[in-house]
Structures are given as structure tokens and as C-alpha cells.
Protein backbone atom coordinates (compact mmCIF):
# COMPACT_ATOMS: atom_id res chain seq x y z
CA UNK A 1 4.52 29.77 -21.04
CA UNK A 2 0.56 29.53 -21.47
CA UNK A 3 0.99 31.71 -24.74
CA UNK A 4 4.15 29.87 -26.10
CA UNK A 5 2.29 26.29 -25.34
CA UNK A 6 -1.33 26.99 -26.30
CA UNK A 7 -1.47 24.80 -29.05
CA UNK A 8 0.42 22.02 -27.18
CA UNK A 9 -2.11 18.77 -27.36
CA UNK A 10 -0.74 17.42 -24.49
CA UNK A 11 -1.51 20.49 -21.89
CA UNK A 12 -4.68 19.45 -19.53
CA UNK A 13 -4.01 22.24 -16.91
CA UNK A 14 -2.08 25.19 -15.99
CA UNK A 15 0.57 23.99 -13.06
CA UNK A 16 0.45 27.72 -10.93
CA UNK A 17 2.81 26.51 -7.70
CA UNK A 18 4.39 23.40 -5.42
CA UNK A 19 4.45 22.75 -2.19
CA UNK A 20 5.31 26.61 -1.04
CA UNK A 21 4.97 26.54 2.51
CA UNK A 22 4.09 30.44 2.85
CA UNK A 23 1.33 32.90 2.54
CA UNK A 24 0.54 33.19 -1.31
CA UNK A 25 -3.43 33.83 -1.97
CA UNK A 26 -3.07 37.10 -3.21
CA UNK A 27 0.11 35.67 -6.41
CA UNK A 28 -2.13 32.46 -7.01
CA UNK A 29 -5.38 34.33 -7.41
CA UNK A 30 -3.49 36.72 -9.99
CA UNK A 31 -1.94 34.00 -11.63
CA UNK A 32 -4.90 32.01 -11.77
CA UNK A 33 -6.67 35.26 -13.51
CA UNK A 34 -3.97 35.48 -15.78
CA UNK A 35 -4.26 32.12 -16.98
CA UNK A 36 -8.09 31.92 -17.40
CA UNK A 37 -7.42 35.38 -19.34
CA UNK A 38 -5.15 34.08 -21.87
CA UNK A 39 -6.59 30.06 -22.03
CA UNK A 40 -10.06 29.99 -21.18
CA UNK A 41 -10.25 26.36 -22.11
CA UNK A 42 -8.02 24.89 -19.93
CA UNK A 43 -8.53 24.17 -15.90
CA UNK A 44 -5.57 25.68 -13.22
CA UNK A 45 -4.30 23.09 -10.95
CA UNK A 46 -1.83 23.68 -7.72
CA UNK A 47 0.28 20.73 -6.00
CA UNK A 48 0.60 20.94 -2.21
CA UNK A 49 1.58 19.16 0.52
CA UNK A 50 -0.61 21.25 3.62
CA UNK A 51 -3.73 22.45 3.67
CA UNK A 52 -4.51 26.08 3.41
CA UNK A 53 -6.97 29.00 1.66
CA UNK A 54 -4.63 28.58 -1.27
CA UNK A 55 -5.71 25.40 -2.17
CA UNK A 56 -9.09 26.66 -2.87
CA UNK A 57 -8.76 29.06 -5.04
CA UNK A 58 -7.91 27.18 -8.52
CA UNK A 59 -9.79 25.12 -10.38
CA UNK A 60 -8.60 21.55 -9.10
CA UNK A 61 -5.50 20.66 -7.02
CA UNK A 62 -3.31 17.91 -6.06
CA UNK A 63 -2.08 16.50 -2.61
CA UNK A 64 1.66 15.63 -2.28
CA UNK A 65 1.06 12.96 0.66
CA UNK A 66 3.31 10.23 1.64
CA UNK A 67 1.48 8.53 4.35
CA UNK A 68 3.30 5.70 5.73
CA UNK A 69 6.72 7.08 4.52
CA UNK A 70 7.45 10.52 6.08
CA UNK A 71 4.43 10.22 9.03
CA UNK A 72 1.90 8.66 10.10
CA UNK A 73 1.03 4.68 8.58
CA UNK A 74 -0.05 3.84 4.79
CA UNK A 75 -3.37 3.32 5.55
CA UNK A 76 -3.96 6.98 6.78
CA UNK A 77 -4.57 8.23 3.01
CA UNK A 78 -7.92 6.93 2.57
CA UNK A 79 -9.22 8.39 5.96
CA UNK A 80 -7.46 11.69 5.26
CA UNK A 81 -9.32 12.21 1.79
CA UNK A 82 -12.52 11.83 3.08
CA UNK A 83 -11.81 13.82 5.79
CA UNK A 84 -11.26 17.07 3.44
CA UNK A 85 -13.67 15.66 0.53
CA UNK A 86 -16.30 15.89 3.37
CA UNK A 87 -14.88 19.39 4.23
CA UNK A 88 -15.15 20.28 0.69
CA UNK A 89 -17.66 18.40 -1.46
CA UNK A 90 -17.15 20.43 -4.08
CA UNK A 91 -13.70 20.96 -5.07
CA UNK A 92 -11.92 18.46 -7.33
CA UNK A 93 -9.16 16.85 -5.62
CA UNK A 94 -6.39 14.76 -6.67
CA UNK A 95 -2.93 13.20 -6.01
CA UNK A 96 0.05 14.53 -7.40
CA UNK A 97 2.52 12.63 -5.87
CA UNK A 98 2.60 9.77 -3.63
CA UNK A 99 4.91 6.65 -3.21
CA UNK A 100 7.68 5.41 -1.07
CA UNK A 101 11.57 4.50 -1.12
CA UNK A 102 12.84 1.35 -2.12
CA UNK A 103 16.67 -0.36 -2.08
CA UNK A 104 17.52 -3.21 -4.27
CA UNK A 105 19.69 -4.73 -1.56
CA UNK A 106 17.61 -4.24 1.23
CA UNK A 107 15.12 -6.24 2.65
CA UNK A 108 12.38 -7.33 4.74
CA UNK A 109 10.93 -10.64 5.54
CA UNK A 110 6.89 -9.01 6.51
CA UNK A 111 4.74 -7.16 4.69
CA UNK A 112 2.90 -4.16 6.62
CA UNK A 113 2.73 -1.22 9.02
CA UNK A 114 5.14 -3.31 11.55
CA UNK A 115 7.73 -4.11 9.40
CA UNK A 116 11.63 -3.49 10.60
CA UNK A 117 12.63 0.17 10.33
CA UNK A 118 9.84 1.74 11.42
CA UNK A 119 8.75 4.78 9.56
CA UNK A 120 10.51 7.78 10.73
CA UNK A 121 13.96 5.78 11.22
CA UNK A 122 13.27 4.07 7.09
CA UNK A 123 12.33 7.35 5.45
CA UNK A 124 15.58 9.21 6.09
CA UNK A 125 17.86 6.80 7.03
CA UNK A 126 19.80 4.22 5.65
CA UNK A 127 17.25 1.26 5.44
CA UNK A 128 14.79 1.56 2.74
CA UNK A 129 12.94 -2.53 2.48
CA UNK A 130 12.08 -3.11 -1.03
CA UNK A 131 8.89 -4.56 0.61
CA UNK A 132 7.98 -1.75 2.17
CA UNK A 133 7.79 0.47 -0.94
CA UNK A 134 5.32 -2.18 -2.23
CA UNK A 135 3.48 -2.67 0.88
CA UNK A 136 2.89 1.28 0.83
CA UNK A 137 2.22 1.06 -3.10
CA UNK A 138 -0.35 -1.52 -2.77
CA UNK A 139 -2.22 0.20 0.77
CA UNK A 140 -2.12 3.77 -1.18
CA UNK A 141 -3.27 2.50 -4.79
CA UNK A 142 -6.40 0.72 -3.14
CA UNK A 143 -7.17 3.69 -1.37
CA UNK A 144 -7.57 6.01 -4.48
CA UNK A 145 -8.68 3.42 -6.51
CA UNK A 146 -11.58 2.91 -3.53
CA UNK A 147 -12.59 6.49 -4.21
CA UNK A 148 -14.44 8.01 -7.42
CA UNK A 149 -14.26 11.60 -5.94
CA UNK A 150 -10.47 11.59 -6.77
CA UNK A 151 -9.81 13.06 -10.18
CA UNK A 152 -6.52 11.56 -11.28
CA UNK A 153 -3.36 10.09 -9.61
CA UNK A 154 0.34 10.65 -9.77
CA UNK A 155 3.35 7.64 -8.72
CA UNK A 156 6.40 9.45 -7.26
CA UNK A 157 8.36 8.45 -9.42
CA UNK A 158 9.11 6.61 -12.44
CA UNK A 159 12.48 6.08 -12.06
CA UNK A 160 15.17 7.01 -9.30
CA UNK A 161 17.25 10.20 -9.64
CA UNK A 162 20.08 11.93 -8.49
CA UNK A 163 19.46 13.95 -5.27
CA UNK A 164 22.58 15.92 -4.00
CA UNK A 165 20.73 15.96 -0.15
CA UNK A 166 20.11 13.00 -0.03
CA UNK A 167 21.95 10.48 2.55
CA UNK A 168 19.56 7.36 2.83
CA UNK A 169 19.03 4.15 2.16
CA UNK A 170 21.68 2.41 0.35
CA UNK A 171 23.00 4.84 -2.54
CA UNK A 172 23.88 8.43 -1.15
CA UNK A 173 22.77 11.27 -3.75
CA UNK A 174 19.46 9.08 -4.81
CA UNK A 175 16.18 9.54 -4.40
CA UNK A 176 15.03 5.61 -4.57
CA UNK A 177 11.44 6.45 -4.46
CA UNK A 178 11.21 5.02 -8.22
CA UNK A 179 9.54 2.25 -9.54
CA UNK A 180 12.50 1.37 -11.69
CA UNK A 181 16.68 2.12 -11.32
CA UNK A 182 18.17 5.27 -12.46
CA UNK A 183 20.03 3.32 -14.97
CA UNK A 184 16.25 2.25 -16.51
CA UNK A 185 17.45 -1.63 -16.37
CA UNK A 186 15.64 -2.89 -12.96
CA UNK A 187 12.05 -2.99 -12.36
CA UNK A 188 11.04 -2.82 -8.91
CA UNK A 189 8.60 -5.06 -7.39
CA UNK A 190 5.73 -2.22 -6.94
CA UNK A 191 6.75 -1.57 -10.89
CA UNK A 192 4.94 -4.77 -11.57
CA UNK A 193 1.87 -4.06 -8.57
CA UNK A 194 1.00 -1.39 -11.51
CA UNK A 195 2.02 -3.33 -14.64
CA UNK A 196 -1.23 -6.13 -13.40
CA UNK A 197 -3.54 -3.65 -12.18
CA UNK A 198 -3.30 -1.30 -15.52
CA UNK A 199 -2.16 -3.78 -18.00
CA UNK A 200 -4.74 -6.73 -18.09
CA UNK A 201 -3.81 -7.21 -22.03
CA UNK A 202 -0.56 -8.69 -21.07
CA UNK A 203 -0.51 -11.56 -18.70
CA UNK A 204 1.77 -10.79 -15.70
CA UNK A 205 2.84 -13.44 -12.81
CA UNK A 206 5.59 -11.92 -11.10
CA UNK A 207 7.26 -12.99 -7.41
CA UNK A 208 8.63 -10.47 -4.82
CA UNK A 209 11.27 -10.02 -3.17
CA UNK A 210 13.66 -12.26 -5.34
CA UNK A 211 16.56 -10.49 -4.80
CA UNK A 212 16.21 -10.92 -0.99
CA UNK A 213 18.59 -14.42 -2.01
CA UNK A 214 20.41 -14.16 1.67
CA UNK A 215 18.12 -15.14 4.48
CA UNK A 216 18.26 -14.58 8.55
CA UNK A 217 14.79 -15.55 9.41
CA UNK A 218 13.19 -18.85 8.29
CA UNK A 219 9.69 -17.02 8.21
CA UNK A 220 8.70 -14.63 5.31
CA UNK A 221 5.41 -13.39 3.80
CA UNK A 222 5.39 -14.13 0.14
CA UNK A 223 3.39 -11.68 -2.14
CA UNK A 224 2.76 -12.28 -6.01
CA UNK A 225 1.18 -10.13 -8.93
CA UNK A 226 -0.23 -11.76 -11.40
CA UNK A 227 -3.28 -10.98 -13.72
CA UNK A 228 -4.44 -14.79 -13.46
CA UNK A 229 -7.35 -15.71 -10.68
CA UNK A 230 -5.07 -18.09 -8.64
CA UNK A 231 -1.43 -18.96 -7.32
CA UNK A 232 -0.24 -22.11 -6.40
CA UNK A 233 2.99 -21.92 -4.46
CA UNK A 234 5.88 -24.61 -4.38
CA UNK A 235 8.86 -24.87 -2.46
CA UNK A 236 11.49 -26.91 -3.23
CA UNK A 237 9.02 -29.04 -5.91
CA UNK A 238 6.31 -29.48 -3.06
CA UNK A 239 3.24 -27.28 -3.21
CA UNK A 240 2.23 -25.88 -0.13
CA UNK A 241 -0.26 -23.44 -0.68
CA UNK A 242 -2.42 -21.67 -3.19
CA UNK A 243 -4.40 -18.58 -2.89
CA UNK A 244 -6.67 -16.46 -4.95
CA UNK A 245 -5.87 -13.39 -6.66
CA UNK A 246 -7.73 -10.20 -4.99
CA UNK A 247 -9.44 -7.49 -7.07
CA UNK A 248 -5.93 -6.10 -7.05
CA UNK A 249 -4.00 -8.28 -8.68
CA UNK A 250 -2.51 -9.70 -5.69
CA UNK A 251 -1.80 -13.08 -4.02
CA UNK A 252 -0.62 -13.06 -0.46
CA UNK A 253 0.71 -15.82 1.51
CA UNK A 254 1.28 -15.18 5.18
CA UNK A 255 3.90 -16.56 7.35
CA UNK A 256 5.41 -18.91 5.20
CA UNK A 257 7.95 -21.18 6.61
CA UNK A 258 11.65 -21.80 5.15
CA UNK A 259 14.11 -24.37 5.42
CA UNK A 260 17.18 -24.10 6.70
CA UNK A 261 19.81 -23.84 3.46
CA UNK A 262 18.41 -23.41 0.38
CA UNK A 263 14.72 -22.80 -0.88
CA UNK A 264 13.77 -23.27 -4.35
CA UNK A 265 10.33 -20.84 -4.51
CA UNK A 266 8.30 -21.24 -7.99
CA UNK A 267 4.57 -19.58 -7.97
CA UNK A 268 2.44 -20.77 -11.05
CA UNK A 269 -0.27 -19.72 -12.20
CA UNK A 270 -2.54 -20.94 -15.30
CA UNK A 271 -0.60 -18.91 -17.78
CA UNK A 272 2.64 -18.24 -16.02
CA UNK A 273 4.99 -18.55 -13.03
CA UNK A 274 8.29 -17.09 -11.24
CA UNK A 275 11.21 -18.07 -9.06
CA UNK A 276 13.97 -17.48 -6.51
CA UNK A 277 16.07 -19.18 -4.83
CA UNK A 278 16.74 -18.05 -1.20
CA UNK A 279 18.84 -19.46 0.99
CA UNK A 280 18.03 -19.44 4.81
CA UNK A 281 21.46 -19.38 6.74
């Protein structure tokens, strides 16, 4: 591979293994020889998802970590980098995957670590909240982005594919841990958490959770990414709140109330603004 793709321009490291979850010092350091024999230009790199000697023996490496999703809460990243930074000063760390499920259909009203479907039951089972897929998104993304010692950063995933093991939430065979569908025709709200953090060029005001257009609980948070420094928020033609954006990109409003029936919500901005109608039953 290294001698086939030399010349490739696109090439920053030498992959040598992921996530193998058994005693393999003595293949990496030979690979790792190997490929600082035949490319002595180019850094080796590992992924992995648990600590071990391995991890020090290339030139960089990534952590597969998926705090908030598979254990633990999404605000465990940040603590857990500096944990092994402090460990290790001097090896280059980043993250090669991290992210979080996400349904189109499904749904909840709250933003946060408390939000319904706690996370061992929401990770494998059959209720994946669009919201908390962004909630994890936005948590995780501060945390690197909070943290200069990290060398580069990897969403899981673009776009959701087919997965024969998989039986969760609400396709079976899919992992939904993409930022868009398989079918490359819906954008995710997290999709545009990214698209107003990394794109400031293009001016961005988008609402969450519009598809949540069916309603049991009269009380939602209501989250909006937009690239402009303030949100004004109106519901059914009456404003009733405006927030600033955060160094994020983000404009929260907690707690909002709804009326029974229906609930025309518009969020403007100076350049822009979105809407939904949901309907509170």
C-alpha cells in the first residue's frame, strides 16, 4: 500500500490498526518500522478505542470515544483528554471518531445529559432523539475545540450506512450516527451545528427539531444555529424572547412554553430566519 500510494497528495499518515482489542506491540512496532523504512516523510497514526502500550508506540494516534453515547455522559471527553494529555505531554493525540445516533422521527422535547432514554437504553435500543445527537455534537465539539493539544478531529460519520447488526433506533440495518440520511437528501440538525461553526462565509440561521411537528408536552427547549450575533424568537407572530449567539454558533432558549394546538415557531435573525409548525395535542 505505502509503495503503491507514495505519490498520492492526499496521504498525511500511515493508518497501521483499529480498535484491536488484543496484545499487538510487537506487529505495530514492525509495521511502524516498515513504514518509516519505505516513507520517511510521512507520520504513522493508530485509531483506538482503550488505552494501552500500543498506543505509544507510533508517531500520533487517535481516540475512538463516544462519551455520552455508549458510557458515561457527553461532557466526560474534555476531562478524559486531559487526564491522558497530562499522563503523556508529549505524544500527539487526536480524535478519530466521535459522534452520536440520531432518528428523523424521533424526538425529544430537552436538551442535555437528562434527556428521555437515558444513555445505555438510547445507544442500542430503539430510541435514538434527534436532539440528543446534537446535544452530544455540540458538548463534544466544544470540548476539542477548548483544547490546542488535540491535533485534528474526526465526525462519525458523514452520512448513515447500512449495518447488518444493527437493531436500533428506528431503521434496523442502519447505523444513524450520520450527520445526513443514507439517501444524501436530509441534513440533520448537528449537520448544520458544523455548517455555522466551519462555514462563517455563508450565513446560516437554522431551527431544530422541526420535524418534531407532533407534540405531547407543552414545554420544549428550542436551540438555533445561526452565524448572526442574535435570535429573536416568535411564536405564533408574538416575540417572546431573544438571545445571543455563543462563541459556538448557538442560541438556546430554555423551557419554552407551547400552546395547546398549533404553534407557529419563526427565529430571525439580522440576515435570516426558520420555521416549524408544531402542534401540541
Amino acid at each position: 500500500m505505502i509503495l503503491q500510494n507514495y505519490n498520492h497528495p492526499s496521504i498525511c499518515f500511515w493508518g497501521l490498526e483499529n480498535e484491536v482489542h488484543t496484545k499487538i506491540d510487537a506487529i505495530v512496532s514492525e509495521m511502524n518500522d516498515i513504514a518509516h523504512e519505505l516513507d520517511p516523510n510521512r507520520q504513522t497514526v493508530i485509531a483506538t478505542d482503550q488505552e494501552g502500550t500500543h498506543t505509544l508506540i507510533t508517531d500520533s494516534f487517535g481516540w475512538n470515544k463516544y462519551f455520552g453515547w455508549y458510557y458515561d455522559t457527553a461532557d466526560g471527553l474534555g476531562p478524559f483528554l486531559d487526564d491522558f494529555h497530562a499522563r503523556y505531554p508529549d505524544h500527539k493525540l487526536g480524535i478519530s471518531e466521535y459522534g452520536a445516533g440520531g432518528a428523523f422521527s424521533q424526538h425529544t422535547a430537552h436538551y442535555g445529559a437528562d434527556t428521555e432514554g437515558d444513555v445505555p437504553q438510547t445507544s442500542r435500543g430503539k430510541f435514538h432523539p434527534l436532539e440528543k445527537q446534537t446535544y452530544i455534537h455540540m458538548t463534544q465539539w466544544k470540548a476539542i475545540a477548548e483544547r490546542d493539544y488535540v491535533w485534528g478531529s474526526f465526525v462519525w460519520n458523514m452520512f448513515d450506512f447500512a449495518s447488518a447488526m444493527r437493531r436500533e433506533g428506528d431503521t434496523n440495518n442502519m447505523n444513524d450516527k450520520g450527520l445526513i440520511s443514507q439517501d444524501r437528501k436530509e441534513r440533520k440538525d448537528a449537520f448544520y451545528f458544523y455548517k455555522a461553526n466551519w462555514n462563517k462565509k455563508d450565513q446560516t440561521t437554522h431551527l431544530c427539531s422541526k420535524t418534531f411537528t407532533e407534540r405531547e408536552q407543552d414545554t420544549t427547549d428550542i436551540v438555533v444555529f445561526t452565524t448572526d450575533p442574535s435570535v429573536k424568537l416568535y411564536i405564533n407572530g408574538k416575540q417572546v424572547a431573544s438571545a445571543k449567539t455563543d462563541q459556538y454558533a448557538t442560541a438556546q432558549f430554555s423551557g419554552v412554553k407551547l400552546s395547546k394546538g398549533e404553534n407557529k415557531i419563526v427565529v430571525k435573525t439580522a440576515k435570516g430566519e426558520d420555521s416549524a409548525v408544531w402542534t401540541v395535542k
